[in-house]
Every structure is written in C-alpha cells, then in structure tokens.
C-alpha atoms as a PDB file:
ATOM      1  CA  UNK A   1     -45.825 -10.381 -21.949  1.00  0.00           C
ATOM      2  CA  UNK A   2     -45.642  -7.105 -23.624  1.00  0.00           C
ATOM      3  CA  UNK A   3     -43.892  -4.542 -22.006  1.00  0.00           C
ATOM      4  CA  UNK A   4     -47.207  -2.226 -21.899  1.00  0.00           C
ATOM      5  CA  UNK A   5     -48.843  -5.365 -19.491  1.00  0.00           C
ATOM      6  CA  UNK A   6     -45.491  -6.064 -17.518  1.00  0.00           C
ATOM      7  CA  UNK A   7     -45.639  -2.287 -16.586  1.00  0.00           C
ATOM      8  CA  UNK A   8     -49.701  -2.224 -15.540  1.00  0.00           C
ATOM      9  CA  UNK A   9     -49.148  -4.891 -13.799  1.00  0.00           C
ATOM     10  CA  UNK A  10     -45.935  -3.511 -11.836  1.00  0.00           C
ATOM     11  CA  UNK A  11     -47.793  -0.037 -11.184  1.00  0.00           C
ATOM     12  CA  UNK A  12     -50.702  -2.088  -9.451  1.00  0.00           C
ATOM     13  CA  UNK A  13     -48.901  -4.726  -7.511  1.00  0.00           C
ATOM     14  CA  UNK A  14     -49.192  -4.201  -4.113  1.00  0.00           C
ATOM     15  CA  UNK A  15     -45.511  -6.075  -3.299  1.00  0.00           C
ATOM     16  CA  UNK A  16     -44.229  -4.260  -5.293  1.00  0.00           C
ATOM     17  CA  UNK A  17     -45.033  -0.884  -3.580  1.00  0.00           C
ATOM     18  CA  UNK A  18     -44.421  -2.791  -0.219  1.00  0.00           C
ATOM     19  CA  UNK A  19     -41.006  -3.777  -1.413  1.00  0.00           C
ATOM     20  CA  UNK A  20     -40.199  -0.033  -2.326  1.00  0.00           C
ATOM     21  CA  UNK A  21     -41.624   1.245   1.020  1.00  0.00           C
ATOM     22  CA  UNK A  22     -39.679  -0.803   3.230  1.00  0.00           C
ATOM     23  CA  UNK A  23     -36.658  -0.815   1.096  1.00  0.00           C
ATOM     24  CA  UNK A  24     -36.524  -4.190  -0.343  1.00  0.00           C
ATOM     25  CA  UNK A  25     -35.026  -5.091  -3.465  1.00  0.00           C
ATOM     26  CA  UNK A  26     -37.978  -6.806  -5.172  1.00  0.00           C
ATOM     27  CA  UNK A  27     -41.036  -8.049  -4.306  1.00  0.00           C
ATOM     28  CA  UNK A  28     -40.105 -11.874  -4.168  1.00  0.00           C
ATOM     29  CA  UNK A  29     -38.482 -10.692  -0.562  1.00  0.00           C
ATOM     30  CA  UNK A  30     -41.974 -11.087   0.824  1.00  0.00           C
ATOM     31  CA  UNK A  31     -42.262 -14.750  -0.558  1.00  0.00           C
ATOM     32  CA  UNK A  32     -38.894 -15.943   1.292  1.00  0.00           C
ATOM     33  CA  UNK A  33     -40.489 -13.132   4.363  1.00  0.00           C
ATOM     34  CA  UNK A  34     -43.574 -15.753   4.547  1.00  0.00           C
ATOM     35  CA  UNK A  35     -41.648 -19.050   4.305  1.00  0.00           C
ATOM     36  CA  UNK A  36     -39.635 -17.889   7.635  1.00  0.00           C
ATOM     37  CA  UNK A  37     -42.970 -16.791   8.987  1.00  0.00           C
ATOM     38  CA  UNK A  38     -44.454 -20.281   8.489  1.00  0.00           C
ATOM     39  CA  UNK A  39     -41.553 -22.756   8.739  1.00  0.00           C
ATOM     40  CA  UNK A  40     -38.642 -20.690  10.937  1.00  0.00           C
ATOM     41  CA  UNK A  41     -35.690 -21.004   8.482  1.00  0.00           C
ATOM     42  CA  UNK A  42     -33.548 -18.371  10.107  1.00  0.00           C
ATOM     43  CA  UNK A  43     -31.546 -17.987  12.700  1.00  0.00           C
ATOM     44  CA  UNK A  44     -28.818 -15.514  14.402  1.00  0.00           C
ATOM     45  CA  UNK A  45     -25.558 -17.438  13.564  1.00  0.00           C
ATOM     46  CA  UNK A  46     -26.652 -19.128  10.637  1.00  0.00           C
ATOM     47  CA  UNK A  47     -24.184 -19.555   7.457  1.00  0.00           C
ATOM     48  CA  UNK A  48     -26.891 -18.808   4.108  1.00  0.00           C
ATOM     49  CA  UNK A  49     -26.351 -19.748   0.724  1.00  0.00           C
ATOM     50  CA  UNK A  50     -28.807 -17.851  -1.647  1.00  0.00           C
ATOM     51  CA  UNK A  51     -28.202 -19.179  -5.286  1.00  0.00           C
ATOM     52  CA  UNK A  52     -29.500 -17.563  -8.436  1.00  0.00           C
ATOM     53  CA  UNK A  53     -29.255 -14.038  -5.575  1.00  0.00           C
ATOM     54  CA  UNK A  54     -29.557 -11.133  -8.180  1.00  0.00           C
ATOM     55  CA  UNK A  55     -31.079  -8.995  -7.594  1.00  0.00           C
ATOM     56  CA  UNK A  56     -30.383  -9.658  -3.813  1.00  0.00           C
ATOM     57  CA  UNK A  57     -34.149  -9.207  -2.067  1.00  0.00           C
ATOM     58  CA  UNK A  58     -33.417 -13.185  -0.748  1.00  0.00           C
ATOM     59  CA  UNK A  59     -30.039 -11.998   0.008  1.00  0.00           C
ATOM     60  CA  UNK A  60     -31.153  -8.635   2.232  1.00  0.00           C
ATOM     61  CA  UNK A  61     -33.654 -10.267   3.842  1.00  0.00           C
ATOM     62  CA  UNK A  62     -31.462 -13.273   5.171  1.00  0.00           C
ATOM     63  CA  UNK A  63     -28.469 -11.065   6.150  1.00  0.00           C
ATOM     64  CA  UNK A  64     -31.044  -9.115   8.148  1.00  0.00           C
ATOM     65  CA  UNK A  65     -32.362 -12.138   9.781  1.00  0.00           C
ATOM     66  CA  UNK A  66     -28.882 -14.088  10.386  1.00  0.00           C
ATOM     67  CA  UNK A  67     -26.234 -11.703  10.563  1.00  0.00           C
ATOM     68  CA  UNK A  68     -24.872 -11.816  14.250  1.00  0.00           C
ATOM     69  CA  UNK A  69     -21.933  -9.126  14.965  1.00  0.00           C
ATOM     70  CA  UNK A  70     -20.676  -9.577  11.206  1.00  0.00           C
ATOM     71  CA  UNK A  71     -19.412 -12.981  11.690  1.00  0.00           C
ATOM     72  CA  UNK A  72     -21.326 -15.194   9.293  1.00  0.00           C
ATOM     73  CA  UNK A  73     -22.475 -13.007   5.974  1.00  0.00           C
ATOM     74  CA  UNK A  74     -24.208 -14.526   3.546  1.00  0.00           C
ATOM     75  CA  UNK A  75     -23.208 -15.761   0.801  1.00  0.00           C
ATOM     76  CA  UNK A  76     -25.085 -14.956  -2.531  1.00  0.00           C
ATOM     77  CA  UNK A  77     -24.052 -16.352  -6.424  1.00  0.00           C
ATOM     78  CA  UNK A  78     -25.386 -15.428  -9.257  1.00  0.00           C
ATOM     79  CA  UNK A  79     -24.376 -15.685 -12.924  1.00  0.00           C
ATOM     80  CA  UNK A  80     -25.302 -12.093 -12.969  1.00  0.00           C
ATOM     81  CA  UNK A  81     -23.728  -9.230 -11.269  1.00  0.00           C
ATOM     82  CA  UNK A  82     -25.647  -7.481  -8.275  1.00  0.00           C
ATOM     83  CA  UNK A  83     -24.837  -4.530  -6.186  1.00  0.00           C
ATOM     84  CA  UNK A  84     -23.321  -5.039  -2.924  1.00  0.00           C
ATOM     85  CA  UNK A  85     -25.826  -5.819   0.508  1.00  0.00           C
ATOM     86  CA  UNK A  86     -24.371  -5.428   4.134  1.00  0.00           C
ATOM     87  CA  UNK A  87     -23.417  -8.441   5.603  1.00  0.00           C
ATOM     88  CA  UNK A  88     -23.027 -10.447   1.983  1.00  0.00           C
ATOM     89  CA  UNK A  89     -20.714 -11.882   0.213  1.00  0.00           C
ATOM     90  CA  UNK A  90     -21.626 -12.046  -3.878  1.00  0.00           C
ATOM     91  CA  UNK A  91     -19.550 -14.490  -6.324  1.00  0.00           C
ATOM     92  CA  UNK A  92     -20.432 -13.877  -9.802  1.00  0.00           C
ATOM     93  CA  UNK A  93     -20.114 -16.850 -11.337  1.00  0.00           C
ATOM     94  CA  UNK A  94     -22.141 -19.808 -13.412  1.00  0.00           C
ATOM     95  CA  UNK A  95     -22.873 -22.564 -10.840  1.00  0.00           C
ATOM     96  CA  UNK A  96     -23.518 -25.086 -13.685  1.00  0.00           C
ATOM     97  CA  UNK A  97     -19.575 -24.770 -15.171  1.00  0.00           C
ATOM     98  CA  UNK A  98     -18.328 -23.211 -11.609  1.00  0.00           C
ATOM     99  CA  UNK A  99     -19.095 -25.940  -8.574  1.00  0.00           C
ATOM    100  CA  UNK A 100     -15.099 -25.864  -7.886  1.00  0.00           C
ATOM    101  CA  UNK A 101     -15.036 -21.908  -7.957  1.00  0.00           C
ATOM    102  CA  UNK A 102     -17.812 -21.907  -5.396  1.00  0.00           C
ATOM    103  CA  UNK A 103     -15.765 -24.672  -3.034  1.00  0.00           C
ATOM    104  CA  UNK A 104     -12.924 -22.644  -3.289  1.00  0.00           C
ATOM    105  CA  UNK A 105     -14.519 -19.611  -2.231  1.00  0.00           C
ATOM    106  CA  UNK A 106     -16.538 -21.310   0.380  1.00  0.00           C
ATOM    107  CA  UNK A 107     -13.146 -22.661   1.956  1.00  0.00           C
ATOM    108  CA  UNK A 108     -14.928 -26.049   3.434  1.00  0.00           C
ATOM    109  CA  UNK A 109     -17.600 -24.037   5.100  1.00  0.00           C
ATOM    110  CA  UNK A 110     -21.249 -26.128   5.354  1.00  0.00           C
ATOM    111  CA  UNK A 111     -24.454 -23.916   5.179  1.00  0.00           C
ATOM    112  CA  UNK A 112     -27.465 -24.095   7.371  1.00  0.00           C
ATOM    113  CA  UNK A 113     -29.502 -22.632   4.930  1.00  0.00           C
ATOM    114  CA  UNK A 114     -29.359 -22.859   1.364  1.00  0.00           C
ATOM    115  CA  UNK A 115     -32.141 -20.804  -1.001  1.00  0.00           C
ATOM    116  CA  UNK A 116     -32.849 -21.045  -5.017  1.00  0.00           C
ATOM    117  CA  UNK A 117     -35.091 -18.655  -6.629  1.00  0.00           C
ATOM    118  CA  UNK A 118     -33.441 -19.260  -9.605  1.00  0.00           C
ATOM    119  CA  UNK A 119     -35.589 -19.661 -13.274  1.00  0.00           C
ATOM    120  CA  UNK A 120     -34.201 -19.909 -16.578  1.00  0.00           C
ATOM    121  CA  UNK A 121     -35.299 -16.918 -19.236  1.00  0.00           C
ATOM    122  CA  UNK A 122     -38.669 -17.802 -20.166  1.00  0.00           C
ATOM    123  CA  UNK A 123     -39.854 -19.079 -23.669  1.00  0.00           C
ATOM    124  CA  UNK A 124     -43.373 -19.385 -23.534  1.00  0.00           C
ATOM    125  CA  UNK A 125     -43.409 -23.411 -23.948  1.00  0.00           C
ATOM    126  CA  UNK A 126     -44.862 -24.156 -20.353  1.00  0.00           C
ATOM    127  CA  UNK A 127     -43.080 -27.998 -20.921  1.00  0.00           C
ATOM    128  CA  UNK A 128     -39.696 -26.268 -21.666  1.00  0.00           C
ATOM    129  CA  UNK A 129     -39.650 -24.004 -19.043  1.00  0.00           C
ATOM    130  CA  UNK A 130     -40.700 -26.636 -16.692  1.00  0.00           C
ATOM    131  CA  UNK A 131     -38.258 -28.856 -17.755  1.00  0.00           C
ATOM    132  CA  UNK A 132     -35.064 -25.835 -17.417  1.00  0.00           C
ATOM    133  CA  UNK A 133     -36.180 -25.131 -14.066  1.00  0.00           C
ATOM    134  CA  UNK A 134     -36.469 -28.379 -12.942  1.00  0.00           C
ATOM    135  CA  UNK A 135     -32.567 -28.679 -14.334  1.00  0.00           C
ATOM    136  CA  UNK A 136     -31.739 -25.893 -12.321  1.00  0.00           C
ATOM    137  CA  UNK A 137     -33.140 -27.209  -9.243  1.00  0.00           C
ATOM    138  CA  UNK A 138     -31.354 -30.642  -9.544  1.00  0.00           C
ATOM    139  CA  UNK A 139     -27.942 -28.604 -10.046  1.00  0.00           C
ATOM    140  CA  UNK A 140     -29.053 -26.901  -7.087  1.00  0.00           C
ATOM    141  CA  UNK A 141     -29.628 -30.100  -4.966  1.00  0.00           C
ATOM    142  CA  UNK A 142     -26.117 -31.247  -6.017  1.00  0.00           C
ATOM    143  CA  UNK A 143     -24.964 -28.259  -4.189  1.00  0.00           C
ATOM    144  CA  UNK A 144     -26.761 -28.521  -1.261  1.00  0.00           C
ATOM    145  CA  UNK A 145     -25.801 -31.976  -0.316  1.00  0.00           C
ATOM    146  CA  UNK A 146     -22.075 -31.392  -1.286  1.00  0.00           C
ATOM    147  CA  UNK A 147     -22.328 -28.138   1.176  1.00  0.00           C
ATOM    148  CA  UNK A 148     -25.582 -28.275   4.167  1.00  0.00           C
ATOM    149  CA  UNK A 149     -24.824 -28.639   7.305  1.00  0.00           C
ATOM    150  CA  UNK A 150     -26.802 -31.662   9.175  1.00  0.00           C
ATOM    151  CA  UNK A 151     -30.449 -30.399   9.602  1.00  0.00           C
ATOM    152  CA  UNK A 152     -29.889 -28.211   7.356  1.00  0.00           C
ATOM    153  CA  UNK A 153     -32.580 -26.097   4.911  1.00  0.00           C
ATOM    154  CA  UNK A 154     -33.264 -25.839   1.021  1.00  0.00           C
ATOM    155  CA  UNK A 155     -35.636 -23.961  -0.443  1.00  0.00           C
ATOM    156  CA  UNK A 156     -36.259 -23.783  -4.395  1.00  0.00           C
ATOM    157  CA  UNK A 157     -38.327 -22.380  -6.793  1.00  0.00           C
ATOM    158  CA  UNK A 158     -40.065 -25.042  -8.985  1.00  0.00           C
ATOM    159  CA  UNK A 159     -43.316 -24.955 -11.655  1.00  0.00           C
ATOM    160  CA  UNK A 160     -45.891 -27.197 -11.692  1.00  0.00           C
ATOM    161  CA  UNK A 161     -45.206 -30.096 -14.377  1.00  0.00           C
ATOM    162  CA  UNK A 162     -44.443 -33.307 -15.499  1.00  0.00           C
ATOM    163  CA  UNK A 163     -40.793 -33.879 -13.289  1.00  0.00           C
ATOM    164  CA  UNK A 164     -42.182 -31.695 -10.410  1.00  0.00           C
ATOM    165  CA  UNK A 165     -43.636 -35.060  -8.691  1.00  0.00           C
ATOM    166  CA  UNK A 166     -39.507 -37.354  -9.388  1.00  0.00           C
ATOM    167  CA  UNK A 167     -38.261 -33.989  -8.081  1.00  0.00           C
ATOM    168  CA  UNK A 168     -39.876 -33.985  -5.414  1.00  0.00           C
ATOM    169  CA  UNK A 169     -38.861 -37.709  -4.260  1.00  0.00           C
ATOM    170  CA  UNK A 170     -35.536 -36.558  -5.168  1.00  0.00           C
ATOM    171  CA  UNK A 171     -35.457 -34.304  -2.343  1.00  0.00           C
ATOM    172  CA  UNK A 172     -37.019 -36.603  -0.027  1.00  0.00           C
ATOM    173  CA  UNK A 173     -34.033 -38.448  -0.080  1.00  0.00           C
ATOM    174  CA  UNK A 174     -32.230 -36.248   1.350  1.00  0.00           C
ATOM    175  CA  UNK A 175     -34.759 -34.807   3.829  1.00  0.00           C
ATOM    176  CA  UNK A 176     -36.618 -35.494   7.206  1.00  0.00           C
ATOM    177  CA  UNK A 177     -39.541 -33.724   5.543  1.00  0.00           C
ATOM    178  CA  UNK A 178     -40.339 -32.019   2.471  1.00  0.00           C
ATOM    179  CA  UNK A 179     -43.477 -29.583   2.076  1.00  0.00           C
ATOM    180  CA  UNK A 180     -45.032 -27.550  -0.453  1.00  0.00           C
ATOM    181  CA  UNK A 181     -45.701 -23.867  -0.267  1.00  0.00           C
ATOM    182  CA  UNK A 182     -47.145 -21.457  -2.615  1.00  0.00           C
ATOM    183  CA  UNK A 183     -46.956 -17.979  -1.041  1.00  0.00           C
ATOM    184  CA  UNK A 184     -49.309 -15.349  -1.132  1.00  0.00           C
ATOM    185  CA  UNK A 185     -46.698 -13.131  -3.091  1.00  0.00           C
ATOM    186  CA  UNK A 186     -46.909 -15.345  -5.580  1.00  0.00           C
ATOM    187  CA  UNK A 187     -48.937 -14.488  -8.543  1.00  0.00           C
ATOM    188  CA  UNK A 188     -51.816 -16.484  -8.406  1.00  0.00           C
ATOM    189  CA  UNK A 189     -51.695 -17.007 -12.536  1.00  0.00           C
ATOM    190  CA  UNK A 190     -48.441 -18.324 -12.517  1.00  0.00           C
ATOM    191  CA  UNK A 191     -47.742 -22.282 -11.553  1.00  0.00           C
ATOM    192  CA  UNK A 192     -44.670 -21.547  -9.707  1.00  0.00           C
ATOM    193  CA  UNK A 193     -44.285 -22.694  -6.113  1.00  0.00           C
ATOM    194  CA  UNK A 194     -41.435 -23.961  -3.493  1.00  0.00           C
ATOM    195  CA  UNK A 195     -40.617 -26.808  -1.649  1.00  0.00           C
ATOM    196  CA  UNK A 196     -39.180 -26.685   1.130  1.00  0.00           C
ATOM    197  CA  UNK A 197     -36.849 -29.181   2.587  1.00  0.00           C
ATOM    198  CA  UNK A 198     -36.166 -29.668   5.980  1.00  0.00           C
ATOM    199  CA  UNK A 199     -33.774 -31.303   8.312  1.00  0.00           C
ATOM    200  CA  UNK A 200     -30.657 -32.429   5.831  1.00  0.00           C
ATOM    201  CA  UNK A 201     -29.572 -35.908   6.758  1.00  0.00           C
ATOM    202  CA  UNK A 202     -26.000 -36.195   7.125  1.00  0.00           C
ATOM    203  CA  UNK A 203     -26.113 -39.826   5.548  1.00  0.00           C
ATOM    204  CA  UNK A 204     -27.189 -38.950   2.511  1.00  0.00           C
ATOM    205  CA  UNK A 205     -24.390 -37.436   1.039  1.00  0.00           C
ATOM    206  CA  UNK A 206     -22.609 -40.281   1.481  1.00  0.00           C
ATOM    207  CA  UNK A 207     -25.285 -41.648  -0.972  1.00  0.00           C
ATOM    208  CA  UNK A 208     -24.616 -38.739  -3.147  1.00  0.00           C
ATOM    209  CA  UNK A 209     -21.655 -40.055  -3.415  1.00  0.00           C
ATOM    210  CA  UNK A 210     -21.984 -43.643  -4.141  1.00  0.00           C
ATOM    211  CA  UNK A 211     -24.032 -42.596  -6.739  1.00  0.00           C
ATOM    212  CA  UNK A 212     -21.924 -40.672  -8.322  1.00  0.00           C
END
C-alpha cells in the first residue's frame, strides 16, 4: 500500500480517531475491547501475557482490566522496543531465539491469559504471509502450554489460508473449546481473524511434552 492510501485510509478510520480520543495506543485496542465484551477474558487478579505487545494498545487495555492494587502487571514482549504502560512489565526480546530469556524473567509464574497479535512484515504473497503467521502462532502455542495456567486463555491473530484449518486442530488439543472471531475493528478487506481458545487443559502439556 502506498503511503498516500495508508494515510487516507488512517485520516478516515473511525478506530482510529476512537483510539486517539480515549487515549489508546492503536486502534487494534478495540478488537481485544470486543473479544472481552463477547467471551469475558479478563479478570481483577489475572497474570497476562501479551506477545508481539508493541505498540502496547493489547497491553493498556489488559493492565486496565486486570491490574488489582499493582500486584500482578502484565507482562508484554516484543522484539521491538515500546514505551513504558502502568502496571506492565515489557521484555524486549525475540521469542523465537529467546523462550529461556522469557522463563527466566517470568520466574515459574503461569498466566491466565496469554494474547498474540503478532504478524510478520508483509510481502504481498497472500500464501507467504499466511504461512509466517501461521509460524508465529505455533511458536506462540509452544509458549502458552509451557506457561497457562489450567483454564487458562489464548488469543492469536491468524489469516485465512491453507494451515489455518491443522492450526486450528492444533489448538483444540489443548483446549475445552476453540472459537472463531472476526471483530468489527477489523478491516473488512483484510482475511485476518482470531481464535480464541478457552479453558487450557492441564493434561496437555504433559502431551507437549511427550511429543517433544
């Protein structure tokens, strides 16, 4: 997209304006704002994860929801830097080279929540990009079954292609139930969408790890 487009379209985006009047980050915030609205993901108490954070809208949004007399920030990673959020804890740091970092960092803790809104740099090849974020999302699943808490919740970004449907069984696995949701923040031209798993099984990261 030229950057002529990119700005028209920024200038008449109505999340975007929204995001700016109530002092959001980016607009995405109201995608993550909808999945609480329809599924109740958050709770006061709750320990977050929010991977792939910059540039922290997820992040500010979840602190806000969870964060209960500063005792449980959240804790946001990103192979990017971001500026700091109340109530959150960033690690810069690649989660594809950096899993040990992140346990270190983490000190044994188990999330409740854990949120991806990650996507690779786009190249224009839907198939390729498909295929990257789909990468990204099974890195991401290795990382929520080595840290969720029992019943726990994962939400990630995914586009519409040819491993969307394995991916999806994939997180089943692991799972009580696993749904679909496109929000209404989402541009309508674009194939993205989430899924949203819910209630972690404790069991199956003992099958994680028979499988590895």
């Amino acid at each position: 997209m030229s950057s002529t487009r990119w700005l028209h379209r920024q200038l008449n985006d109505p999340y975007v304006s929204l995001a700016k009047k109530q002092g959001y980050r980016s607009r995405a915030t109201f995608k993550l704002i909808e999945m609480d609205s329809k599924f109740s993901i958050f709770k006061k108490g709750q320990y977050v994860l929010d991977l792939g954070s910059s540039p922290g809208g997820w992040s500010q949004f979840a602190a806000q929801r969870v964060s209960h007399n500063n005792n449980n920030p959240v804790f946001a990673v990103d192979i990017q830097n971001m500026d700091a959020i109340p109530n959150v804890i960033f690690i810069q740091c690649d989660i594809i080279n950096d899993i040990e970092l992140l346990s270190d960092k983490f000190h044994n803790k188990k999330f409740d929540v854990i949120l991806s809104d990650m996507a690779p740099k786009a190249c224009g090849n839907k198939q390729v990009d498909h295929a990257n974020i789909i990468n990204l999302c099974e890195i991401s699943l290795d990382i929520v079954v080595r840290f969720t808490r029992e019943n726990g919740v994962f939400i990630t970004k995914i586009l519409q292609g040819e491993y969307e449907k394995e991916f999806y069984q994939s997180m089943k696995t692991y799972f009580q139930s696993v749904k679909y949701f496109k929000p209404k923040a989402s541009r309508k031209d674009s194939s993205e969408m989430y899924l949203v798993g819910l209630g972690f099984k404790k069991d199956s990261q003992d099958i994680k790890t028979i499988e590895s």
